[in-house]
Each structure stands twice: as C-alpha cells, then as structure tokens.
Protein backbone atom coordinates (compact mmCIF):
# COMPACT_ATOMS: atom_id res chain seq x y z
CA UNK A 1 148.99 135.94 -137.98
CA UNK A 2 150.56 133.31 -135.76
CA UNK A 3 153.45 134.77 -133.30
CA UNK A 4 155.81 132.46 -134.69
CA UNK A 5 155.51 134.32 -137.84
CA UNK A 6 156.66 137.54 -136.46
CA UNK A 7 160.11 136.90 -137.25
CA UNK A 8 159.30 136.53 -140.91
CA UNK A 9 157.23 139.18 -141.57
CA UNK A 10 157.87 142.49 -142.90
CA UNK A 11 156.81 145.85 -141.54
CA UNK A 12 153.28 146.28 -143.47
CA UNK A 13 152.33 142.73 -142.48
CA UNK A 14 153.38 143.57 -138.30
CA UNK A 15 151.06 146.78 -138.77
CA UNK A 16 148.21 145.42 -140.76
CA UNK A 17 148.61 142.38 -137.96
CA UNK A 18 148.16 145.56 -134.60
CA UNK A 19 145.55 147.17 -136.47
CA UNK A 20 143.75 143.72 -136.50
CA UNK A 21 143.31 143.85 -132.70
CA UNK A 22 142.64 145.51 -129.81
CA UNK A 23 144.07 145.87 -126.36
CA UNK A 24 142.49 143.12 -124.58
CA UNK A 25 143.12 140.89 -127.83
CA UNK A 26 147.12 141.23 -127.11
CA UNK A 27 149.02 137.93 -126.08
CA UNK A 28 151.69 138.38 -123.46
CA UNK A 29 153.90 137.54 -126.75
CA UNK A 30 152.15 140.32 -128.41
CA UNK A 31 152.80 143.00 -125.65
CA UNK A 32 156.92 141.65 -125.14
CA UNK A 33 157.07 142.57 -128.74
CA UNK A 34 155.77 146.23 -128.22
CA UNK A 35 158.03 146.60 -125.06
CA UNK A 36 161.31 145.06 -126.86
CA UNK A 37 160.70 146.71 -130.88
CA UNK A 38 162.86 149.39 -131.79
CA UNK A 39 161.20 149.76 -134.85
CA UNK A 40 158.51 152.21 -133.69
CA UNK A 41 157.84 154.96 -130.92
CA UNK A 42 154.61 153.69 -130.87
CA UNK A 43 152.21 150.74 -132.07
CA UNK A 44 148.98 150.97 -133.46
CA UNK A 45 146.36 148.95 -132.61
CA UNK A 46 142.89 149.17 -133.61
CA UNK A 47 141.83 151.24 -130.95
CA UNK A 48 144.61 153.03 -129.58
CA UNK A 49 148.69 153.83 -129.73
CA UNK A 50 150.44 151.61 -127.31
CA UNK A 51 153.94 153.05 -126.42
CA UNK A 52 156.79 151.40 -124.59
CA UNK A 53 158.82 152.70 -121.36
CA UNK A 54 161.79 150.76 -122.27
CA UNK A 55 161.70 152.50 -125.87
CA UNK A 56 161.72 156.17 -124.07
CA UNK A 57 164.58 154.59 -121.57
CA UNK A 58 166.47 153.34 -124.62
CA UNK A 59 166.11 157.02 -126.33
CA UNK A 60 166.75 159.04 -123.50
CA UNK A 61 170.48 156.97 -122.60
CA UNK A 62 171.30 157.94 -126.55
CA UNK A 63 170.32 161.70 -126.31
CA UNK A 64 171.96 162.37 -123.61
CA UNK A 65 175.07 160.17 -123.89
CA UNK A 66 175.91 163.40 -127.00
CA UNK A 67 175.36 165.95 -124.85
CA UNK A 68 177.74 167.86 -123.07
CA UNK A 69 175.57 168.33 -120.00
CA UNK A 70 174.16 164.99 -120.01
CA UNK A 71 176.10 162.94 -120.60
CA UNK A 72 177.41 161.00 -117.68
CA UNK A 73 174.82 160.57 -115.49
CA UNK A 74 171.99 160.28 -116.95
CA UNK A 75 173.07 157.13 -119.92
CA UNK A 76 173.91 154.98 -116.76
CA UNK A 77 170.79 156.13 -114.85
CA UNK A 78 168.70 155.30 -118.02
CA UNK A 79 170.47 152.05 -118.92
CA UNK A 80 170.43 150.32 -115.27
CA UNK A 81 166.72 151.52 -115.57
CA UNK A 82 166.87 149.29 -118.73
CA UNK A 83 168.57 146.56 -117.01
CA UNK A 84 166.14 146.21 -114.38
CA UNK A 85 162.92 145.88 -117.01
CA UNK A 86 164.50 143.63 -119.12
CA UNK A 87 165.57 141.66 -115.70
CA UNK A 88 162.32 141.79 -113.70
CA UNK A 89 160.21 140.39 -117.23
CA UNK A 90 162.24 137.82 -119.02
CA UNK A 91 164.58 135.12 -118.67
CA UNK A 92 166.61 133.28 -121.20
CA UNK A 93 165.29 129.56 -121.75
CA UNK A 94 168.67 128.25 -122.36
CA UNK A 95 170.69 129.97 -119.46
CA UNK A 96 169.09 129.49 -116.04
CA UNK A 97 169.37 132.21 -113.38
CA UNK A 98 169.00 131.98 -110.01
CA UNK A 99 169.50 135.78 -109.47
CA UNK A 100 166.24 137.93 -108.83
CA UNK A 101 167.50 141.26 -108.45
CA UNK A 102 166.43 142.57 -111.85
CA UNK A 103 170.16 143.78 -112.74
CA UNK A 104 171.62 141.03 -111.92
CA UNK A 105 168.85 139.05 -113.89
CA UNK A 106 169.42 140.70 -117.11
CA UNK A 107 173.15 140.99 -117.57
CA UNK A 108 173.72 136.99 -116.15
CA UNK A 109 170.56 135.68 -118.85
CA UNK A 110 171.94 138.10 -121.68
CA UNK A 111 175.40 139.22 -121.36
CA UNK A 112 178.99 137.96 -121.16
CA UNK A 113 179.59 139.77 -118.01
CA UNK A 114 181.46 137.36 -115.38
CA UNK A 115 179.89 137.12 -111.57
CA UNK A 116 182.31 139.72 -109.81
CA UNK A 117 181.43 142.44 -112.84
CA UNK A 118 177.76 141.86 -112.51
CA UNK A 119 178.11 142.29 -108.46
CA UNK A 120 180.01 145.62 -109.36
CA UNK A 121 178.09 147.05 -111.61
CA UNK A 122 174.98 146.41 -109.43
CA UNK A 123 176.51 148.20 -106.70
CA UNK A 124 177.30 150.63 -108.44
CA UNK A 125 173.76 151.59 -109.76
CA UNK A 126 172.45 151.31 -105.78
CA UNK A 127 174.72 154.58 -104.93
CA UNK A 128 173.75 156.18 -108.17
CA UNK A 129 170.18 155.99 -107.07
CA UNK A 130 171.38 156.08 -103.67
CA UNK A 131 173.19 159.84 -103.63
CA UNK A 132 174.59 159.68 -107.04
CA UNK A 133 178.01 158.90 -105.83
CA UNK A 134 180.58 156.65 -107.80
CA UNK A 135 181.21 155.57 -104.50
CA UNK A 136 179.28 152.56 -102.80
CA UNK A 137 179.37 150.15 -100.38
CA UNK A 138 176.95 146.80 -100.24
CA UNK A 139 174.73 146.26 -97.52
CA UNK A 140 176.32 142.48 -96.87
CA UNK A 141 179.65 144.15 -96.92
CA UNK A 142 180.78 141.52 -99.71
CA UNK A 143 181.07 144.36 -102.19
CA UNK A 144 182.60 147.67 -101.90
CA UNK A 145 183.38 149.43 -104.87
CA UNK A 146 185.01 152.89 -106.05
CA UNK A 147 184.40 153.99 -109.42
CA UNK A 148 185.99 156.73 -111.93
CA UNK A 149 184.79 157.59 -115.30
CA UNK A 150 186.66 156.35 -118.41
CA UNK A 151 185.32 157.12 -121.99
CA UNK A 152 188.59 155.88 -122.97
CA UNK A 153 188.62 152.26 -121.24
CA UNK A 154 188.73 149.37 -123.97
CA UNK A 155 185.91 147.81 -122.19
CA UNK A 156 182.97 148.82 -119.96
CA UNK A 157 184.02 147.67 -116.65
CA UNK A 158 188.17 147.58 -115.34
CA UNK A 159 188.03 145.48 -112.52
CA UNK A 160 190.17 147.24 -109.73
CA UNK A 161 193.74 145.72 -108.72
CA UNK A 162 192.58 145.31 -105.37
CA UNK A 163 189.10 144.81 -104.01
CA UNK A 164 188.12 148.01 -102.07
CA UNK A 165 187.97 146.94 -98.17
CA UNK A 166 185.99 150.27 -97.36
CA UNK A 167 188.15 151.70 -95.62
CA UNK A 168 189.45 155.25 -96.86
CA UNK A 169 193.16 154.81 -97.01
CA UNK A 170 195.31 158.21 -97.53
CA UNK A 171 195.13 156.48 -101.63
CA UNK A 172 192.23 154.40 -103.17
CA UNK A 173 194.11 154.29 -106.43
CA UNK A 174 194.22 150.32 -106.31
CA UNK A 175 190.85 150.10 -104.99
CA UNK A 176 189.48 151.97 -108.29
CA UNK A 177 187.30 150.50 -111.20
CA UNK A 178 186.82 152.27 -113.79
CA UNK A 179 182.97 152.52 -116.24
CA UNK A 180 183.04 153.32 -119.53
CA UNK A 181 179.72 154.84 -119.93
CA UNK A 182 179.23 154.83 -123.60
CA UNK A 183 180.41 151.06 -124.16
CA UNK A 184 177.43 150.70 -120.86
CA UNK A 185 174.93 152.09 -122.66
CA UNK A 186 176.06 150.11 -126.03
CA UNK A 187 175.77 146.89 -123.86
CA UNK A 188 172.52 146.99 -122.79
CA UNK A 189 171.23 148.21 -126.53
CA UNK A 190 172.63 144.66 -127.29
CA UNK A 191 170.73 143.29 -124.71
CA UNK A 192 167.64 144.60 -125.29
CA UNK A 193 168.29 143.26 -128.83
CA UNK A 194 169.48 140.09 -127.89
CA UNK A 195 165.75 139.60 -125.95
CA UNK A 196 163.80 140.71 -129.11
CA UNK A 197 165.93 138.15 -131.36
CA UNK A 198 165.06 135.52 -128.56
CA UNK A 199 161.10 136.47 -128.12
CA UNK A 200 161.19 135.98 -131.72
CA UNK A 201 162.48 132.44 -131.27
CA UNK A 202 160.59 131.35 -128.87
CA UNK A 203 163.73 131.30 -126.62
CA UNK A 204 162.63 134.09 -124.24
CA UNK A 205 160.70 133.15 -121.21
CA UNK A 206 158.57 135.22 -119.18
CA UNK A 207 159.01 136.88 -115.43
CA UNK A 208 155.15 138.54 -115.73
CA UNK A 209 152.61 136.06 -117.49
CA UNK A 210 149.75 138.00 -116.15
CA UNK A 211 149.09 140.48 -119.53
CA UNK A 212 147.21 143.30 -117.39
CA UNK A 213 150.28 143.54 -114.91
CA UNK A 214 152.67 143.44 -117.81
CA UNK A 215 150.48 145.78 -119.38
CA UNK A 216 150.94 148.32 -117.18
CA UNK A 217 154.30 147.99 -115.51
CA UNK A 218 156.17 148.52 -119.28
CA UNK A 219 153.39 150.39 -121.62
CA UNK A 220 151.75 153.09 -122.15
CA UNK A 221 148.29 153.67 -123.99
CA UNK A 222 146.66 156.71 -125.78
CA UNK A 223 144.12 157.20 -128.41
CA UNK A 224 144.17 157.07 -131.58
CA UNK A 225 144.04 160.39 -133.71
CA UNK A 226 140.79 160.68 -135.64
C-alpha cells in the first residue's frame, strides 16, 4: 500500500500493511506515522514491535496531569518534551518558519500562539529544566518572565500587564503570567494531531530525512513475541 493511502485505510489494512515489512523496508513517511499514531502503544512489523517516545511523552503528561502528586510539574515537563520532537522533525509546508529552537518550531508551524507567547512559554520551559523554577530570565535579556499556576485561567498563557524588567521589586504582581497547565498539555495533544492529519496529507515536511537518525532519535524497537 501506497502512503497516500494511509489516510483511507482502516485499522486491519494499516496492520496487515506493518506486518508486510521490516525495519529497513520503512519510508521516513512510514516511521513519522509510528512516531505521530495514537492509535497504538506499539506497531508491528514483521520482525519486531516498534514503539514511539512521543507516544510514552504523550501518556505520561495525561497520567500525571490526574494525579494529585503529579500533576504540575511533570504535564509541562512532558509536553515541552513533546514540543521539542515535534519541532526538531517536522515543519508545516504551508507556514514557513524561520525559528530552529525546537519549541519555538512547533508551536509557530502548528499553533495559534502569537510571537511574544511563544517567546514566553519557551522561557519558561529553560528554567523548568533549568532549576524547576516558574521563574526565568533569557540569556539575551529580551525575555524575562514570572509565572504562577492557574488551572482556572480561560486560556493557557495570560500575558502579564507589564513585561517583567528582572528586577525584584518589593511586588511582581504586574510582572506575573499566569500557565494553565491542563489547557498546555491539551494544546500540544492538538498539535501532535494536527502533524498526523498533515503527514497524512502530504502537508508535513521533514526536519530529519535521514530514516536511521530518525529511527533512533524518536523510536524504540523490540522483538516480537513468539
């Protein structure tokens, strides 16, 4: 079966198609659709299971975003991990980027987010990596940013009153944005969606054309149970 014919066919066709081939057989096409499917934990092939990172990332930001103990960090942690795949392997054919930070990549190509909300939200996943502070301030000293959690927020990013000029005035209150966590985590579950629909298309252009390097960057192999 043809790639273009991926959009049209139904589940038994996609798995008698996988079990057809083998690893080395797999167009870069072929792989994108293993990292991107949400259909399956894993995709078999005819000589092995081929699993996806971005699946796992995708799983872990939902388990955790329900759980008490979980449930703030590590969503974000596993969704600008999801961001920065999606970023540093595709591009959208019909909205040019000239962004190559992977974060930035992904939510200019696939999202609605505006220029100042992308620079944000980037900064704010470099001092969550950094020291896990909501607190951050941009190496070209463009961007300084103070966030505060707000599961309540009607959207995922409030822009603060005032931009944040780093210094630590006796009240940041106007310097504050605020992240809605849950509506983050929905975001980039569209996005990751929005990239399938478009590799499906043959809208979605590719970052890594090289199918060993893609290969091993996003997926995962293990054999088949006998």
């Amino acid at each position: 079966m043809d790639f273009s014919n991926f959009k049209n066919a139904n589940g038994f066709e996609l798995h008698d198609h996988f079990m057809s081939k083998n690893l080395d057989d797999l167009t870069i096409e072929e792989l994108a659709y293993i990292h991107l499917t949400r259909m399956h934990r894993r995709t078999l092939i005819k000589n092995a299971n081929v699993s996806s990172s971005l699946y796992d990332l995708i799983e872990t930001a939902q388990a955790s975003a329900i759980n008490a103990r979980t449930r703030i960090y590590t969503p974000m942690l596993a969704s600008f991990a999801v961001l920065d795949q999606i970023g540093g392997a595709y591009r959208n054919k019909s909205k040019a980027t000239n962004y190559k930070n992977g974060i930035k990549a992904a939510l200019h190509s696939f999202s609605a987010y505006t220029k100042d909300e992308i620079e944000y939200l980037t900064t704010l996943r470099n001092g969550l990596y950094h020291d896990g502070s909501l607190l951050s301030k941009n190496d070209n000293g463009k961007t300084n940013v103070v966030f505060r959690l707000d599961p309540n927020a009607p959207k995922t990013i409030t822009m603060p009153r005032k931009p944040w000029d780093g210094i630590y005035h006796d009240s940041l209150d106007d310097y504050i944005s605020k992240i809605n966590v849950l509506s983050l985590k929905n975001d980039v579950e569209k996005i990751a969606l929005e990239c399938l629909d478009l590799l499906q298309n043959g809208a979605l252009s590719f970052e890594i054309s090289d199918c060993r390097e893609f290969f091993y960057k996003f997926l995962f192999v293990s054999p088949r149970a006998t």
